[in-house]
N, C-alpha and C. Protein backbone atom coordinates (compact mmCIF):
# COMPACT_ATOMS: atom_id res chain seq x y z
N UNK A 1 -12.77 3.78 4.68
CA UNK A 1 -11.63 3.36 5.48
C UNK A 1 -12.02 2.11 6.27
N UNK A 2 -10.86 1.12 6.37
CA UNK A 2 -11.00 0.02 6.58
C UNK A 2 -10.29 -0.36 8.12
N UNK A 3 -10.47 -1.08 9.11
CA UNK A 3 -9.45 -1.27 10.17
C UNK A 3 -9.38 -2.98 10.25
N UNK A 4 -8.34 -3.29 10.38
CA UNK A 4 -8.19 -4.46 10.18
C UNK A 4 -7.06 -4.94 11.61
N UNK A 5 -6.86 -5.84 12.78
CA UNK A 5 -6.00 -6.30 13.71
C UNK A 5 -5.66 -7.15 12.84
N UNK A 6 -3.96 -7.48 12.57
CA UNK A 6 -2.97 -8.93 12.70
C UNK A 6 -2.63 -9.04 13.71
N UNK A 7 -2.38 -10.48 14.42
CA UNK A 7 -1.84 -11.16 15.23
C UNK A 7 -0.79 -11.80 14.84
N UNK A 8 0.15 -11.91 13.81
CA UNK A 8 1.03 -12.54 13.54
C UNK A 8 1.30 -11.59 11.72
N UNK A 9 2.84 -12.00 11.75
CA UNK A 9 3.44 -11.42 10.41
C UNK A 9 2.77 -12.37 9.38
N UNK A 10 2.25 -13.28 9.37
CA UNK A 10 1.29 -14.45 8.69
C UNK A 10 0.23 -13.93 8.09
N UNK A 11 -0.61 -13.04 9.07
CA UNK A 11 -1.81 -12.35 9.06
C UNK A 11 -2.13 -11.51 8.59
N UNK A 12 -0.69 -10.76 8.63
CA UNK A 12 -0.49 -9.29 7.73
C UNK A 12 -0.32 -9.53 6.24
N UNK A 13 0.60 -10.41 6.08
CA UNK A 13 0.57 -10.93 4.95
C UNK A 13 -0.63 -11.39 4.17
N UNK A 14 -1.63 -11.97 4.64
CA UNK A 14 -2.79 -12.18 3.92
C UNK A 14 -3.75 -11.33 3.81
N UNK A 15 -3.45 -10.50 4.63
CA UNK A 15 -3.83 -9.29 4.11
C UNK A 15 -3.49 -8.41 2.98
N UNK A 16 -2.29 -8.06 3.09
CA UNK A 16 -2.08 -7.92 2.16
C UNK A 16 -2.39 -8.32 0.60
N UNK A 17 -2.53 -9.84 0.44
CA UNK A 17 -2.64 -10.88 -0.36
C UNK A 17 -4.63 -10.17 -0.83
N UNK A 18 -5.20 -10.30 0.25
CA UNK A 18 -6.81 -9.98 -0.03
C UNK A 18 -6.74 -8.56 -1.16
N UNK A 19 -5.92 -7.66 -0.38
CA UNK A 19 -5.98 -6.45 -1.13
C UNK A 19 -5.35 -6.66 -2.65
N UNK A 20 -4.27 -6.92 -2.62
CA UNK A 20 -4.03 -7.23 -3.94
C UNK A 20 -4.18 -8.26 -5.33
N UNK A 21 -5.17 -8.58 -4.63
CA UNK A 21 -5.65 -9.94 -5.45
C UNK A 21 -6.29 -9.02 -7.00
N UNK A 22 -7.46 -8.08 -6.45
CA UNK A 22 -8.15 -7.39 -7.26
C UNK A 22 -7.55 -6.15 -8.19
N UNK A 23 -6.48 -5.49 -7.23
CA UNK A 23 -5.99 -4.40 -7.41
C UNK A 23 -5.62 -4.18 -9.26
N UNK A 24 -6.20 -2.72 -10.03
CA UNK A 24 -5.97 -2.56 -11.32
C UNK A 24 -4.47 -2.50 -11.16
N UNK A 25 -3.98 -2.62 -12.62
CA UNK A 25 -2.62 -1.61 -12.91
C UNK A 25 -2.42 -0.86 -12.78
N UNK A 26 -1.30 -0.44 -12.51
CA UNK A 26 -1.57 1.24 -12.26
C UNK A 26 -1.97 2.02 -10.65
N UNK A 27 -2.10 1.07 -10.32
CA UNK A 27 -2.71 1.53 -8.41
C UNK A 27 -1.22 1.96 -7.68
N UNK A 28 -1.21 3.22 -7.23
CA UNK A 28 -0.04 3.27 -6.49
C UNK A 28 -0.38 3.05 -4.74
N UNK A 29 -0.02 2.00 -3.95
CA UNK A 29 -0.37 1.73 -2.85
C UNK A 29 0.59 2.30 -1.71
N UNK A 30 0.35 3.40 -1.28
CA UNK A 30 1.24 4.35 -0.48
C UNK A 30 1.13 3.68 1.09
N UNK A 31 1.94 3.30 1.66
CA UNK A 31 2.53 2.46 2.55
C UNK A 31 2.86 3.51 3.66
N UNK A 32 1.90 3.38 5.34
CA UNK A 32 2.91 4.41 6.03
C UNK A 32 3.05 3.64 7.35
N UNK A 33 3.91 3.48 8.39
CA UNK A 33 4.22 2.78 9.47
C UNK A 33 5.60 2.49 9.79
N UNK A 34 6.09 2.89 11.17
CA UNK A 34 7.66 2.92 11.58
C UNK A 34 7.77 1.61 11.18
N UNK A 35 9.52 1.63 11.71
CA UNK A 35 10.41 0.85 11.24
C UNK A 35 9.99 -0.71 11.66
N UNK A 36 10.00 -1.77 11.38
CA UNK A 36 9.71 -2.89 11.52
C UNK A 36 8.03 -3.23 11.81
N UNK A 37 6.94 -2.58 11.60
CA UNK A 37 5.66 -2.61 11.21
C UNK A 37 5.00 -3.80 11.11
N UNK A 38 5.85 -3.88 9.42
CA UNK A 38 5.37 -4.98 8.92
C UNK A 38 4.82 -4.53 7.58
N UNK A 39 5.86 -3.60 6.73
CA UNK A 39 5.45 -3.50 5.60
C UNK A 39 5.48 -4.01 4.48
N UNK A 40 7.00 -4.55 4.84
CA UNK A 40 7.39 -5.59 3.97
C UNK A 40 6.65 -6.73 3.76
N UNK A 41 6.21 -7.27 5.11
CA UNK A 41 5.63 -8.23 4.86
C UNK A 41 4.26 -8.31 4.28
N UNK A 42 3.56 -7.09 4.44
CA UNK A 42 2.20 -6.36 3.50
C UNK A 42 2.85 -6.89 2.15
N UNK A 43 4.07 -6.28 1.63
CA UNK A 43 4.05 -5.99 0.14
C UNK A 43 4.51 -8.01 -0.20
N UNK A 44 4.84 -8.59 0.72
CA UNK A 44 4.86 -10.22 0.59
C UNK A 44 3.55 -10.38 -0.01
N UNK A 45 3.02 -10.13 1.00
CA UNK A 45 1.49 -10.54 0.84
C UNK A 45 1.21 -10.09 -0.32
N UNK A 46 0.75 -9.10 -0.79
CA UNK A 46 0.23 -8.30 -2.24
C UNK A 46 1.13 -9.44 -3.43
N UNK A 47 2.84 -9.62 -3.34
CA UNK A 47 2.76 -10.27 -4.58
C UNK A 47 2.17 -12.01 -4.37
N UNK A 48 2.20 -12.37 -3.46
CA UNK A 48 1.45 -13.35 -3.41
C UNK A 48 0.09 -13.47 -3.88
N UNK A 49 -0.75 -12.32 -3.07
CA UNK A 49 -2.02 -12.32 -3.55
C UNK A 49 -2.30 -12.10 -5.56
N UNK A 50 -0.93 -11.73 -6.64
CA UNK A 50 -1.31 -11.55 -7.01
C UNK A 50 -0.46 -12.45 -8.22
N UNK A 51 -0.22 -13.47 -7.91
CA UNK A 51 0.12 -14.44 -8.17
C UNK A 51 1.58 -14.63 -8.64
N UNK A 52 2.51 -13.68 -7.99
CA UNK A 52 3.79 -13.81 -8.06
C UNK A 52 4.31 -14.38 -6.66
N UNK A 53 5.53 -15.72 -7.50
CA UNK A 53 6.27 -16.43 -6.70
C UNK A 53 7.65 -16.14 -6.68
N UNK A 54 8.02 -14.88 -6.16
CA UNK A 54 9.09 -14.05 -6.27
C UNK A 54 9.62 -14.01 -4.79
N UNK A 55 10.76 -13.46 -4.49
CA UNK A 55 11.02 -13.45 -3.31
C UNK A 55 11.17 -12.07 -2.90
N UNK A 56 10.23 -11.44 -1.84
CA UNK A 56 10.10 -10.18 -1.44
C UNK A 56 11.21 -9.64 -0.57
N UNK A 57 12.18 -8.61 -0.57
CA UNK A 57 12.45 -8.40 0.57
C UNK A 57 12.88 -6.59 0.37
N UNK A 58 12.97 -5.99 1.38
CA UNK A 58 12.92 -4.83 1.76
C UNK A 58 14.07 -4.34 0.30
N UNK A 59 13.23 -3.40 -0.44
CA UNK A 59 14.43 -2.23 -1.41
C UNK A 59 15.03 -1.40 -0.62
N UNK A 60 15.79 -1.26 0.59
CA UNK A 60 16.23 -0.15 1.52
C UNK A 60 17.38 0.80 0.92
N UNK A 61 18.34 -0.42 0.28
CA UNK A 61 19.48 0.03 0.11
C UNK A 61 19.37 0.39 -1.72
N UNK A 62 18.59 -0.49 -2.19
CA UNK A 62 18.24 -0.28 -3.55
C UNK A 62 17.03 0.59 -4.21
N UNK A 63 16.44 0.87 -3.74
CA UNK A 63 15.42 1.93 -3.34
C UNK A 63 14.08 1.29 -4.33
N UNK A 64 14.29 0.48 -5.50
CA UNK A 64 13.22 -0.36 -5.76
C UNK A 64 13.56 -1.40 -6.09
N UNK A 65 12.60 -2.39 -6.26
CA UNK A 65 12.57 -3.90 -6.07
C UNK A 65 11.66 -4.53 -7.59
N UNK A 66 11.76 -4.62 -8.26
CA UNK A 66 10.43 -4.98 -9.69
C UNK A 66 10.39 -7.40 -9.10
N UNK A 67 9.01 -7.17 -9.29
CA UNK A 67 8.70 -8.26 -9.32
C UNK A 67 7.81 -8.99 -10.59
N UNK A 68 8.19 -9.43 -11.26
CA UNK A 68 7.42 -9.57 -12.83
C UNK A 68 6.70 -11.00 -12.94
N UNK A 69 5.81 -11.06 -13.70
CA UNK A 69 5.36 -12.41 -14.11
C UNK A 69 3.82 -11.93 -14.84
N UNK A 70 2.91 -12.72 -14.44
CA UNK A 70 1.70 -12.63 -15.04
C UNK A 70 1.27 -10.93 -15.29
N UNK A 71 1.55 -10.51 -13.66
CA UNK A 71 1.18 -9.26 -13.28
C UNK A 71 2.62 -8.83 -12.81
N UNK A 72 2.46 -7.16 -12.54
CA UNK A 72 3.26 -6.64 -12.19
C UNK A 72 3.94 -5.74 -11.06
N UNK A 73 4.44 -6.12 -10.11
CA UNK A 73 4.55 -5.21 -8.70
C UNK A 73 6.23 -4.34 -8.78
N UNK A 74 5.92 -3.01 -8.19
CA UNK A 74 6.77 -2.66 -8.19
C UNK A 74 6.92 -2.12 -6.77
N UNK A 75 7.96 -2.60 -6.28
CA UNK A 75 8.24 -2.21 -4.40
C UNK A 75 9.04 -1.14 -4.12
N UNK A 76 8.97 -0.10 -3.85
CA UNK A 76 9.90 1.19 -4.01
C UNK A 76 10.54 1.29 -2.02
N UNK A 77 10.96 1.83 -1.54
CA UNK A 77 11.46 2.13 -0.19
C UNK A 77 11.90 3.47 -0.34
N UNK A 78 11.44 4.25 0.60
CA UNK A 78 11.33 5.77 0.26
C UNK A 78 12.49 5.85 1.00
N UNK A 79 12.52 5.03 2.09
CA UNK A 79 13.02 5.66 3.28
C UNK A 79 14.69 6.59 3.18
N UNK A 80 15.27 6.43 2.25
CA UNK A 80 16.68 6.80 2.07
C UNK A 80 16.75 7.86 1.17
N UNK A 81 15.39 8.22 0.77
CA UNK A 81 15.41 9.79 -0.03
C UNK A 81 15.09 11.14 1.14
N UNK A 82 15.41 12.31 0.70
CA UNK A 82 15.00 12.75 1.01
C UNK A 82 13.16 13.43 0.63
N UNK A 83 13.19 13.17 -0.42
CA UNK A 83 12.12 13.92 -0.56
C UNK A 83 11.56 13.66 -2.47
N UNK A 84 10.30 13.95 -2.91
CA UNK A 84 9.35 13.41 -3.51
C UNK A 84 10.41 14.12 -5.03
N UNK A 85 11.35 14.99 -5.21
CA UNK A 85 12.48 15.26 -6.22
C UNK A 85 13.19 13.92 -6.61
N UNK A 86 13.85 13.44 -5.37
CA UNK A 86 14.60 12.46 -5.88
C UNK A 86 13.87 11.19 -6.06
N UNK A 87 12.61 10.57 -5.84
CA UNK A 87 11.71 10.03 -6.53
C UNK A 87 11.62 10.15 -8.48
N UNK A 88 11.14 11.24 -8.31
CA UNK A 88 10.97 11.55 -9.54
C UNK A 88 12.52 11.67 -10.52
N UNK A 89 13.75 11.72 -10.00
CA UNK A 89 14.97 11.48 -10.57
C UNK A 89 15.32 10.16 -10.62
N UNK A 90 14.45 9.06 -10.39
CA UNK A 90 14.77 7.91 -10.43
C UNK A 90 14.14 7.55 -11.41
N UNK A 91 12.90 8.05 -11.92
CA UNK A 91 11.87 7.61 -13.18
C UNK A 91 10.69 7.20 -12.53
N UNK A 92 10.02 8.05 -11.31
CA UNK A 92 8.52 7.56 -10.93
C UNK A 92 7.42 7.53 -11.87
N UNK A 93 7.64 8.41 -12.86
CA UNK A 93 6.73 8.49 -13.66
C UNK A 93 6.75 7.30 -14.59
N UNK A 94 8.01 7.03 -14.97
CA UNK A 94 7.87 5.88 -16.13
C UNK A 94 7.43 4.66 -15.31
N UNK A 95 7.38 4.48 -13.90
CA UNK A 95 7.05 3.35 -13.62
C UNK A 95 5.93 3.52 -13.61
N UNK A 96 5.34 4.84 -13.36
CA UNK A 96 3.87 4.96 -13.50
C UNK A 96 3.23 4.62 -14.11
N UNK A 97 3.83 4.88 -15.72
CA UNK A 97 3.42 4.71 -17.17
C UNK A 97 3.43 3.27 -17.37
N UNK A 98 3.65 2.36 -16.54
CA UNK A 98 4.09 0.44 -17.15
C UNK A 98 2.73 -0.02 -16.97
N UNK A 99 1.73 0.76 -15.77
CA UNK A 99 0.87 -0.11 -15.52
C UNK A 99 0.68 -0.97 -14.57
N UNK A 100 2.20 -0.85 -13.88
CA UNK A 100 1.88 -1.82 -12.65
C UNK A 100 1.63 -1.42 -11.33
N UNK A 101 1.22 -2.32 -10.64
CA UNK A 101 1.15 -2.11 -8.82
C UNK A 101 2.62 -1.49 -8.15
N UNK A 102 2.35 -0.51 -7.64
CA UNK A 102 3.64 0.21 -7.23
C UNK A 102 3.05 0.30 -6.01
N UNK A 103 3.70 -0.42 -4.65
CA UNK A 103 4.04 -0.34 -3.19
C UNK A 103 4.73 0.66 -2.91
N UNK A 104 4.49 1.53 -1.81
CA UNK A 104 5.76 2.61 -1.92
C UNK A 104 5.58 2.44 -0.18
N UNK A 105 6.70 2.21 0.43
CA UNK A 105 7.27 1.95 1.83
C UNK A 105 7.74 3.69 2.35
N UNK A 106 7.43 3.68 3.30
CA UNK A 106 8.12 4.93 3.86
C UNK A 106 7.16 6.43 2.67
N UNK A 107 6.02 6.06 2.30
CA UNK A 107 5.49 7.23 1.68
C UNK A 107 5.23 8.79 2.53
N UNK A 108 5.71 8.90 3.24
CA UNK A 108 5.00 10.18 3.93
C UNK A 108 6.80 11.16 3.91
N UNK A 109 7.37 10.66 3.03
CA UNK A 109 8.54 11.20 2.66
C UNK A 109 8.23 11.74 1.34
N UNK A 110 7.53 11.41 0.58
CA UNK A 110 7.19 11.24 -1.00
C UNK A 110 5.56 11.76 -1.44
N UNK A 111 5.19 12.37 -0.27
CA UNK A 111 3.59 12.27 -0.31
C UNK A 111 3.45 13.67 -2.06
N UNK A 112 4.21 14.64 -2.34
CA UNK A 112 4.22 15.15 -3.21
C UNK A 112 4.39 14.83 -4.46
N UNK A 113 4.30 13.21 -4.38
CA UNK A 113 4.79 12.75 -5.64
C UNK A 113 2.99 11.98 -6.08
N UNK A 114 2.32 11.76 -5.12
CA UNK A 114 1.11 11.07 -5.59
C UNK A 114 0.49 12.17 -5.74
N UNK A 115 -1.34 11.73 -6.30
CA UNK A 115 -1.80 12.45 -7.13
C UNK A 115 -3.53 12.73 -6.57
N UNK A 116 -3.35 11.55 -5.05
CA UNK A 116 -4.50 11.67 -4.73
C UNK A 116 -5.51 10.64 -4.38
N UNK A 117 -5.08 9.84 -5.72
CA UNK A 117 -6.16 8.58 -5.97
C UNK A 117 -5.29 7.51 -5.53
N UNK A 118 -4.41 7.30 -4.36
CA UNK A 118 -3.81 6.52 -4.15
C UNK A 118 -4.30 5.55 -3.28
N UNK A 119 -4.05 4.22 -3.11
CA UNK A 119 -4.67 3.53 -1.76
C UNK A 119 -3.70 3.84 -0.56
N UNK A 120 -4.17 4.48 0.83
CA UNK A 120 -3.42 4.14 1.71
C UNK A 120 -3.67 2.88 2.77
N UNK A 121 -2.57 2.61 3.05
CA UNK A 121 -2.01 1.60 3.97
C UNK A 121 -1.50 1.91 5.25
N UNK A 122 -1.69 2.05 6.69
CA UNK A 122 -1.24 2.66 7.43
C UNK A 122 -0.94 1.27 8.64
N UNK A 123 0.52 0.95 8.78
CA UNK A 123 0.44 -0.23 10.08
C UNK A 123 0.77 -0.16 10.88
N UNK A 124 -0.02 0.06 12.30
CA UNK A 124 0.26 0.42 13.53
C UNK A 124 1.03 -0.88 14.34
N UNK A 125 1.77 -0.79 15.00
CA UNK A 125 2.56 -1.47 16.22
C UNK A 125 1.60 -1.69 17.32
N UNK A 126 1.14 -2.43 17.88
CA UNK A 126 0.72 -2.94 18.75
C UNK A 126 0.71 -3.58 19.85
N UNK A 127 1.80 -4.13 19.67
CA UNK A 127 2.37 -5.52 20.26
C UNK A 127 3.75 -5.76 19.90
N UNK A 128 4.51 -6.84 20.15
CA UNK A 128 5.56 -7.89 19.30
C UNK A 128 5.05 -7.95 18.09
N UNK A 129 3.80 -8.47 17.95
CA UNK A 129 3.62 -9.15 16.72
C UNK A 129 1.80 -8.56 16.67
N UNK A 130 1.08 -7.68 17.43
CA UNK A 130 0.07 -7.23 16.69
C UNK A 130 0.42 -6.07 15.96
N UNK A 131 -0.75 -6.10 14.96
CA UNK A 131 -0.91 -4.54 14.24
C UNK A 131 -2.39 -4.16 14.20
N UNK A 132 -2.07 -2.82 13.60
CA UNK A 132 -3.34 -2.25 13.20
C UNK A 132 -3.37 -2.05 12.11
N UNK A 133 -4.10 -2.49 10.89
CA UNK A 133 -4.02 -1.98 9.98
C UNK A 133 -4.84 -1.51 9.34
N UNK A 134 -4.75 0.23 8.61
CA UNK A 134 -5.49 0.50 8.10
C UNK A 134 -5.76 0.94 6.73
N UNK A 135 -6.69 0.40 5.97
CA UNK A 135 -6.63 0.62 4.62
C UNK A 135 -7.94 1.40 3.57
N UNK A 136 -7.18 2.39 3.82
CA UNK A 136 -8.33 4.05 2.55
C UNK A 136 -8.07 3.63 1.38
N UNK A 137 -9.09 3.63 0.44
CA UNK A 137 -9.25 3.66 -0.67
C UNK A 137 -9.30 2.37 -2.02
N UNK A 138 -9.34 1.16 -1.18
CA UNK A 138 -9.59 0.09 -1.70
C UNK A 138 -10.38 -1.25 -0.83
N UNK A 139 -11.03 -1.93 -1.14
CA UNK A 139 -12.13 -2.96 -0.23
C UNK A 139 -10.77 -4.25 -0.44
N UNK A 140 -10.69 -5.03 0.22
CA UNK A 140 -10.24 -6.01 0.46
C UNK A 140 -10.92 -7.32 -0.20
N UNK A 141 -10.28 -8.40 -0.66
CA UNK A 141 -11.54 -9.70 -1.18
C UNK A 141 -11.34 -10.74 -0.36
């Protein structure tokens, strides 16, 4: 486990970007931190870091987001399910099966749907604009 301070939504973002630079296919990156955090701007960061020039913004109302190119991110938003069923009625598994980086926002709604080997992400409020962030199960570059 990793602890990391941002001082700015800038900061978080390149963070993000570090972590996902390396990240295999297939990594599901379980996302946990109230409302305005700064998760979104994590999952900015990750497709940046991983060389998509896509435009990120919150799946709230759409519940996922696919970002394609070289590599592959998939941005899910839990927050409007109830629970790790209606996940899996959307096709979690087949996104599972593609191979790509799957962000999942609002995971502690969904925690029955991972498997274990997931990276967590946890972003604390701090400030206006600090965080805390903490990251299990993957090193940063």
């Amino acid at each position: 486990m990793s602890e990391y301070l941002s001082r700015s939504e800038g900061e978080t973002e390149e963070l993000g970007a570090r972590l996902a630079k390396n990240l295999p296919g297939g990594t599901v990156v379980a996302m946990y931190g109230d409302l305005g955090a700064g998760k979104t701007a994590f999952v900015r960061g990750m497709a940046r870091g991983m060389g998509l020039s896509c435009r990120v913004s919150s799946p709230t109302f759409t519940i996922v987001n696919e970002y394609l190119g070289e590599r592959e991110l998939i941005h899910f938003d839990m927050y409007r399910l109830s629970g790790a069923d209606e996940l899996f009625d959307i096709g979690w598994e087949d996104y599972l099966n593609r191979g790509a980086v799957c962000a999942v926002e609002w995971s502690e709604k969904v925690e029955d749907a991972f498997f274990g080997d997931e990276v967590r992400v946890t972003i604390e409020k701090l400030s206006d604009s600090g965080r805390k962030i903490t990251i299990e199960g993957a090193e940063l570059c």
